[in-house]
PDB file of N, CA and C in Angstrom:
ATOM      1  N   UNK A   1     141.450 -66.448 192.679  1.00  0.00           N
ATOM      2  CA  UNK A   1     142.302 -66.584 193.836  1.00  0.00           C
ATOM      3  C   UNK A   1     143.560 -67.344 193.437  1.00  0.00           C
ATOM      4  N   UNK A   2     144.882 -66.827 194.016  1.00  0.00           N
ATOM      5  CA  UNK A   2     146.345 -67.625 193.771  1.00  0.00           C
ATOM      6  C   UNK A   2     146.581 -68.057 195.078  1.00  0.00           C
ATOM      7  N   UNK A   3     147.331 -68.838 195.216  1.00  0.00           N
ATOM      8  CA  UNK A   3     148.444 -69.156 196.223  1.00  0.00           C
ATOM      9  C   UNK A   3     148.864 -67.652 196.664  1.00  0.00           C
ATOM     10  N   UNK A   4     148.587 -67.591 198.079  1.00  0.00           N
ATOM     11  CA  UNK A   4     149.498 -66.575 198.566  1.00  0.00           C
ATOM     12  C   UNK A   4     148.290 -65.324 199.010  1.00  0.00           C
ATOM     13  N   UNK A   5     147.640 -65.267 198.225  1.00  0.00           N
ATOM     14  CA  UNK A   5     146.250 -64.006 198.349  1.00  0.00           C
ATOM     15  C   UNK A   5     146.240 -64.168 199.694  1.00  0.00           C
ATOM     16  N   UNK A   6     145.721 -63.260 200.843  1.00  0.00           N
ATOM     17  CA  UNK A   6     145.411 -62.777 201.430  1.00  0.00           C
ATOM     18  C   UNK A   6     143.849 -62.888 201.744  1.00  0.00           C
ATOM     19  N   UNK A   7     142.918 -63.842 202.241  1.00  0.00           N
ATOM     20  CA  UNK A   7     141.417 -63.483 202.403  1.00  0.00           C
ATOM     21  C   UNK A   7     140.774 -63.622 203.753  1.00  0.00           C
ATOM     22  N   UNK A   8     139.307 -63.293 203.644  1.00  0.00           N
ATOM     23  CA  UNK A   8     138.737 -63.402 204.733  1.00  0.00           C
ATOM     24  C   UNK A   8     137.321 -63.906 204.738  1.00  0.00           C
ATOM     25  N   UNK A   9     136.811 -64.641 205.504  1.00  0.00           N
ATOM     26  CA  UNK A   9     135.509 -65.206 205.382  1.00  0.00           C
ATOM     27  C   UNK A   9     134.373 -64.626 204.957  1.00  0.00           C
ATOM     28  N   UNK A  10     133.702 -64.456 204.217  1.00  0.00           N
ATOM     29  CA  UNK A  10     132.500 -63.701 203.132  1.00  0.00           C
ATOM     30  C   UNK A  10     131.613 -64.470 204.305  1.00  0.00           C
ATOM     31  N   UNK A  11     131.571 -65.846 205.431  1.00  0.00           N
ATOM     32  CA  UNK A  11     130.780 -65.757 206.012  1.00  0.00           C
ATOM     33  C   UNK A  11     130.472 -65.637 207.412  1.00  0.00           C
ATOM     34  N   UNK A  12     130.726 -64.471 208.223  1.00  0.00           N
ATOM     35  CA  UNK A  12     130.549 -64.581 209.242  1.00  0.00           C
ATOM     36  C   UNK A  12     130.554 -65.547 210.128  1.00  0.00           C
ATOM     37  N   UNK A  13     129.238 -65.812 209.900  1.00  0.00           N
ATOM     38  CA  UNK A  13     129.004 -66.742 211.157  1.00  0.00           C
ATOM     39  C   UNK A  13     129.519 -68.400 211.007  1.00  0.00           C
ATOM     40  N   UNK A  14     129.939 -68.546 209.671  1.00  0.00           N
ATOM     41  CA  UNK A  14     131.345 -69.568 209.769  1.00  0.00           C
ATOM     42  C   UNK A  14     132.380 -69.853 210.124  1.00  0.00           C
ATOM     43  N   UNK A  15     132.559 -68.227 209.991  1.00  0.00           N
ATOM     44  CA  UNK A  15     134.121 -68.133 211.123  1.00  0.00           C
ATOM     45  C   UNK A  15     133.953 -68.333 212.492  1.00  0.00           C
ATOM     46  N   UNK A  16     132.971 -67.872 212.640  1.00  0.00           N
ATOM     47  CA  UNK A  16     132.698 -67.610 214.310  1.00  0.00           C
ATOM     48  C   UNK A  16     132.695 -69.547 214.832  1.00  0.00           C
ATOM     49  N   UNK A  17     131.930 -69.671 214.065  1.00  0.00           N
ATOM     50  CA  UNK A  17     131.536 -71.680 214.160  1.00  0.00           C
ATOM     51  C   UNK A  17     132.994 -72.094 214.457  1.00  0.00           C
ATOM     52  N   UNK A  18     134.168 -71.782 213.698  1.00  0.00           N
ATOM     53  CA  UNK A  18     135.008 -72.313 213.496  1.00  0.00           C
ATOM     54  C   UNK A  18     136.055 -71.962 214.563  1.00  0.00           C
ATOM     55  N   UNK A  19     136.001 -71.245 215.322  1.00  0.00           N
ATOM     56  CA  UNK A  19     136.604 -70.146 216.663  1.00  0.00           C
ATOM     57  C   UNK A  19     137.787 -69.006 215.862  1.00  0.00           C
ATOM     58  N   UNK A  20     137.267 -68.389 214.623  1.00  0.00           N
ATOM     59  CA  UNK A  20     138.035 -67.485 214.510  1.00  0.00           C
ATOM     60  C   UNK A  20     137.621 -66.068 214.047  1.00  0.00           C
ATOM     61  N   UNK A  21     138.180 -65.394 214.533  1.00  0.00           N
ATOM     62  CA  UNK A  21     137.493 -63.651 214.934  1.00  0.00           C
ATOM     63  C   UNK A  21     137.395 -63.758 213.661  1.00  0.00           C
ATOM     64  N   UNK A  22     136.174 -63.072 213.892  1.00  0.00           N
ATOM     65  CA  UNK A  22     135.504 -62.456 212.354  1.00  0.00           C
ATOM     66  C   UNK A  22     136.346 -62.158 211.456  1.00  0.00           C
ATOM     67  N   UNK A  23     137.161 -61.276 211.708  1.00  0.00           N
ATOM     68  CA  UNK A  23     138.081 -60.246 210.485  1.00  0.00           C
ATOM     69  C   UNK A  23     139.194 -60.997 210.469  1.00  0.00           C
ATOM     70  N   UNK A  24     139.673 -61.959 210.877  1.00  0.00           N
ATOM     71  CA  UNK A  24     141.100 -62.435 211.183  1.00  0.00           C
ATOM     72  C   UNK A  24     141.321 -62.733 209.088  1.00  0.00           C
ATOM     73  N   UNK A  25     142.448 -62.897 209.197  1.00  0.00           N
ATOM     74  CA  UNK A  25     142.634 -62.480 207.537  1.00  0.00           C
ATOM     75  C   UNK A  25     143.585 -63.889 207.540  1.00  0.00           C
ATOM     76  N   UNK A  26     143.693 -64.982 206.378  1.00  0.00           N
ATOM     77  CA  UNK A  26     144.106 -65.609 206.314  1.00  0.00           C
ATOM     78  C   UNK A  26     144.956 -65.535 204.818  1.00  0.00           C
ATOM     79  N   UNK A  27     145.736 -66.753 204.505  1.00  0.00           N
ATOM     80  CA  UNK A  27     146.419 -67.075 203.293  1.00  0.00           C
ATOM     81  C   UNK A  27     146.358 -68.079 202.652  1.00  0.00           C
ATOM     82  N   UNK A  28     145.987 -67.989 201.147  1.00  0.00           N
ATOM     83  CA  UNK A  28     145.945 -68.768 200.556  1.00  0.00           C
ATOM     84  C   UNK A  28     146.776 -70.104 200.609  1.00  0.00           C
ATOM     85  N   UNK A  29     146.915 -71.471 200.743  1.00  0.00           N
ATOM     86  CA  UNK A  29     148.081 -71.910 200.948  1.00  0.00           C
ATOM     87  C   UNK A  29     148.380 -73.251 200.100  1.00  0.00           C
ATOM     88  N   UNK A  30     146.919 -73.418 199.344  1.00  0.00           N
ATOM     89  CA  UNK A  30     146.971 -74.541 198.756  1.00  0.00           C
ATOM     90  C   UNK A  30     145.556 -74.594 197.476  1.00  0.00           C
ATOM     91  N   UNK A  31     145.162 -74.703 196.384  1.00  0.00           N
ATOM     92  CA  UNK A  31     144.274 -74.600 195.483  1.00  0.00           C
ATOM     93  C   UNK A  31     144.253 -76.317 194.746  1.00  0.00           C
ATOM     94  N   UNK A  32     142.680 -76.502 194.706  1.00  0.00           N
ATOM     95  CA  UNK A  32     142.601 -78.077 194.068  1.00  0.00           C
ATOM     96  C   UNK A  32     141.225 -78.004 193.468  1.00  0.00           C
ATOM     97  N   UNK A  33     141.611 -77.926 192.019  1.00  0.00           N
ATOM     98  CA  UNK A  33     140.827 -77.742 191.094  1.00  0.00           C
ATOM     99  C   UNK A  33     140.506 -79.291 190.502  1.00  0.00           C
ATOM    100  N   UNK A  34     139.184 -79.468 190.708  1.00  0.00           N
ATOM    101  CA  UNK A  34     138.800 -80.859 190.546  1.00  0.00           C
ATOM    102  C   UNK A  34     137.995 -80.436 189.004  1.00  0.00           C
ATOM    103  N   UNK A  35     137.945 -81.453 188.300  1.00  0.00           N
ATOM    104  CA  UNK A  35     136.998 -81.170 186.664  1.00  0.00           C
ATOM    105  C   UNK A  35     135.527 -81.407 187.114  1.00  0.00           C
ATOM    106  N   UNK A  36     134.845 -80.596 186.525  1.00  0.00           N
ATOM    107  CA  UNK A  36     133.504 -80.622 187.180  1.00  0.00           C
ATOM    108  C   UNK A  36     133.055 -80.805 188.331  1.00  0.00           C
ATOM    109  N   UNK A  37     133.599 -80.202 189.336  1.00  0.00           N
ATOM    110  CA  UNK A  37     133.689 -79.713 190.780  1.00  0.00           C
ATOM    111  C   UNK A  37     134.096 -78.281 190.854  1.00  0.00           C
ATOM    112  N   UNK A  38     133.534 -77.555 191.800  1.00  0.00           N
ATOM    113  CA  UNK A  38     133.879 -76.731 192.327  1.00  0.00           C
ATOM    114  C   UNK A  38     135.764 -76.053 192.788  1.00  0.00           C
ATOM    115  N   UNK A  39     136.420 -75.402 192.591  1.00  0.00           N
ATOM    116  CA  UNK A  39     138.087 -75.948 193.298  1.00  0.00           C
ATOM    117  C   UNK A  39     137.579 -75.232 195.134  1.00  0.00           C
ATOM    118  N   UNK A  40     138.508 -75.948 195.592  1.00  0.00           N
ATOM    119  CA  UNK A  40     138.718 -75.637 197.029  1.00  0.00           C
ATOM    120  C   UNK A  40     140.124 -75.256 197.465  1.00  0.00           C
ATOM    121  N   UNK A  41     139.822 -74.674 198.276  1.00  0.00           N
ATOM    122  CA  UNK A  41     141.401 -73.941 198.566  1.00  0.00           C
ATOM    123  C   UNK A  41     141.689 -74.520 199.938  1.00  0.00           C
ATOM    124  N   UNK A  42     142.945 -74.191 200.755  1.00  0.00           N
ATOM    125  CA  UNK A  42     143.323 -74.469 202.076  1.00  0.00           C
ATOM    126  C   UNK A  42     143.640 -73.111 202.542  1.00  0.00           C
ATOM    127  N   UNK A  43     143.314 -72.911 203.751  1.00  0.00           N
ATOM    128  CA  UNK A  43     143.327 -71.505 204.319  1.00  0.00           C
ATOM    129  C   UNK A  43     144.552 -71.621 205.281  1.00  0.00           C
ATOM    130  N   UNK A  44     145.246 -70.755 205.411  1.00  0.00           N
ATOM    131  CA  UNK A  44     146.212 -70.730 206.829  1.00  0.00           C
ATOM    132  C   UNK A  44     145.866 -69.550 207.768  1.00  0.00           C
ATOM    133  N   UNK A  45     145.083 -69.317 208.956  1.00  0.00           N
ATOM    134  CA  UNK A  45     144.818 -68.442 209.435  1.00  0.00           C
ATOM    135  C   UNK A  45     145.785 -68.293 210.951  1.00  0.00           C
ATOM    136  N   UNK A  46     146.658 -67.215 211.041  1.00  0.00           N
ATOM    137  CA  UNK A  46     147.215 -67.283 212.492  1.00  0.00           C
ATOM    138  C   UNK A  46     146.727 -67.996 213.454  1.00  0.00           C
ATOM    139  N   UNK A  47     147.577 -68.814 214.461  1.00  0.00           N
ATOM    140  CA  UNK A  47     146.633 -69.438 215.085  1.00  0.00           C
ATOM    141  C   UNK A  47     145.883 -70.220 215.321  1.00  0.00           C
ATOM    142  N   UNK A  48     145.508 -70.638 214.180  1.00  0.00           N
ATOM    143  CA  UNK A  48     144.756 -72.065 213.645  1.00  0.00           C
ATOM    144  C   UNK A  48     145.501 -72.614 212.501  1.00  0.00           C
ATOM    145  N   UNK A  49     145.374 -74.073 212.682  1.00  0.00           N
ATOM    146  CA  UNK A  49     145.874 -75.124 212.225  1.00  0.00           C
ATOM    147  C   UNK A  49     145.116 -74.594 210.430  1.00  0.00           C
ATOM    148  N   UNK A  50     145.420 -75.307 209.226  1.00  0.00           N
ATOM    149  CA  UNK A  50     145.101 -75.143 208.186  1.00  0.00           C
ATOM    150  C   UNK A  50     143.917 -75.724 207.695  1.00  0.00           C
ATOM    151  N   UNK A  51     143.223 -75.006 207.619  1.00  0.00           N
ATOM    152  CA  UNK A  51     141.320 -75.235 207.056  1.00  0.00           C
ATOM    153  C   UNK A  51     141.854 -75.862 205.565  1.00  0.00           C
ATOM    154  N   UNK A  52     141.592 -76.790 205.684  1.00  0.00           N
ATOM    155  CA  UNK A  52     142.060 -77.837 204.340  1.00  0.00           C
ATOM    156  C   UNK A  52     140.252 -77.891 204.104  1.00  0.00           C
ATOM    157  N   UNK A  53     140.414 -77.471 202.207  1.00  0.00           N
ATOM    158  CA  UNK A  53     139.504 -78.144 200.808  1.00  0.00           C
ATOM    159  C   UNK A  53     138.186 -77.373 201.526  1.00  0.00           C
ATOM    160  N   UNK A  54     138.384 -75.607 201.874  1.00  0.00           N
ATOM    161  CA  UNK A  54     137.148 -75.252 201.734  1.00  0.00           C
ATOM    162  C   UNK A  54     136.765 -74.374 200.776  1.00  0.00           C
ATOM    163  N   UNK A  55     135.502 -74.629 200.093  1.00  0.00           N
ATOM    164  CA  UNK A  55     134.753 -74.049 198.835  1.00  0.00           C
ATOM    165  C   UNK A  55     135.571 -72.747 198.847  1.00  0.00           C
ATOM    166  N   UNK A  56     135.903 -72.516 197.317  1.00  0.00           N
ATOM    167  CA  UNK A  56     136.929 -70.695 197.512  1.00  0.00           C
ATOM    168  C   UNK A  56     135.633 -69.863 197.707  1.00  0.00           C
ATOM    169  N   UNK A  57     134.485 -70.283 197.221  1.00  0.00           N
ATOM    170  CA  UNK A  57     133.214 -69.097 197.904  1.00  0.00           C
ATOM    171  C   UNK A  57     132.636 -68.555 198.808  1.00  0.00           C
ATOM    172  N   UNK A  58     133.969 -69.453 199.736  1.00  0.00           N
ATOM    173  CA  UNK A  58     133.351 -68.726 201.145  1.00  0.00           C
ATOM    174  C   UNK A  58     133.924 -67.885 201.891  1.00  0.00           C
ATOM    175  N   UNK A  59     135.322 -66.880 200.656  1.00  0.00           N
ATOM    176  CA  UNK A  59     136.179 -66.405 201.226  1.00  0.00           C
ATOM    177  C   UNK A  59     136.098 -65.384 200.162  1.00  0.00           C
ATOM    178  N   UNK A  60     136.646 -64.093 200.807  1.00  0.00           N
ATOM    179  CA  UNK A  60     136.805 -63.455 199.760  1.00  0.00           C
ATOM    180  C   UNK A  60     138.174 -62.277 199.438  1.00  0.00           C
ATOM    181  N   UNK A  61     138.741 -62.019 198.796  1.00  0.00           N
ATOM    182  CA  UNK A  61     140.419 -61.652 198.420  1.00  0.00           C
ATOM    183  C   UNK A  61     140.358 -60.177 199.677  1.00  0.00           C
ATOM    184  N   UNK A  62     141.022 -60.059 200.272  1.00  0.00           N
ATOM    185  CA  UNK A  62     141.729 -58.732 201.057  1.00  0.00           C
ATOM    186  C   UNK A  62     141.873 -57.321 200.032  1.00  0.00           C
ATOM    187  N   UNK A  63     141.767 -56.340 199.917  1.00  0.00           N
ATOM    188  CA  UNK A  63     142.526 -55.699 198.532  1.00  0.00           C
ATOM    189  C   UNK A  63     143.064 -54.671 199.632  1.00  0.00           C
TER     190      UNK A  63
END
């Protein structure tokens, strides 16, 4: 995943938790690659404020 990609939640019912339609498609907007950690990204999804430092595995690229 880069800055800028295009994704969407790989988990359902996380999005839903979070109040955003299933398919809603967000943007990459921020990447933080920690050393021996996992990296986490920041999401920008229309509409909602920016999902800051969630696991990039819970999203997955648009093509």
């Amino acid at each position: 995943m880069a800055q800028g990609d295009q994704v969407v939640f790989q988990r359902l019912d996380l999005a839903e938790i979070l109040g955003i339609w299933r398919h809603a498609r967000g943007r990459i907007v921020g990447i933080h690659q920690q050393q021996g950690h996992s990296a986490t990204v920041d999401v920008k999804f229309e509409g909602h404020e920016t999902l800051e430092r969630y696991l990039a595995d819970l999203f997955q690229l648009v093509h």
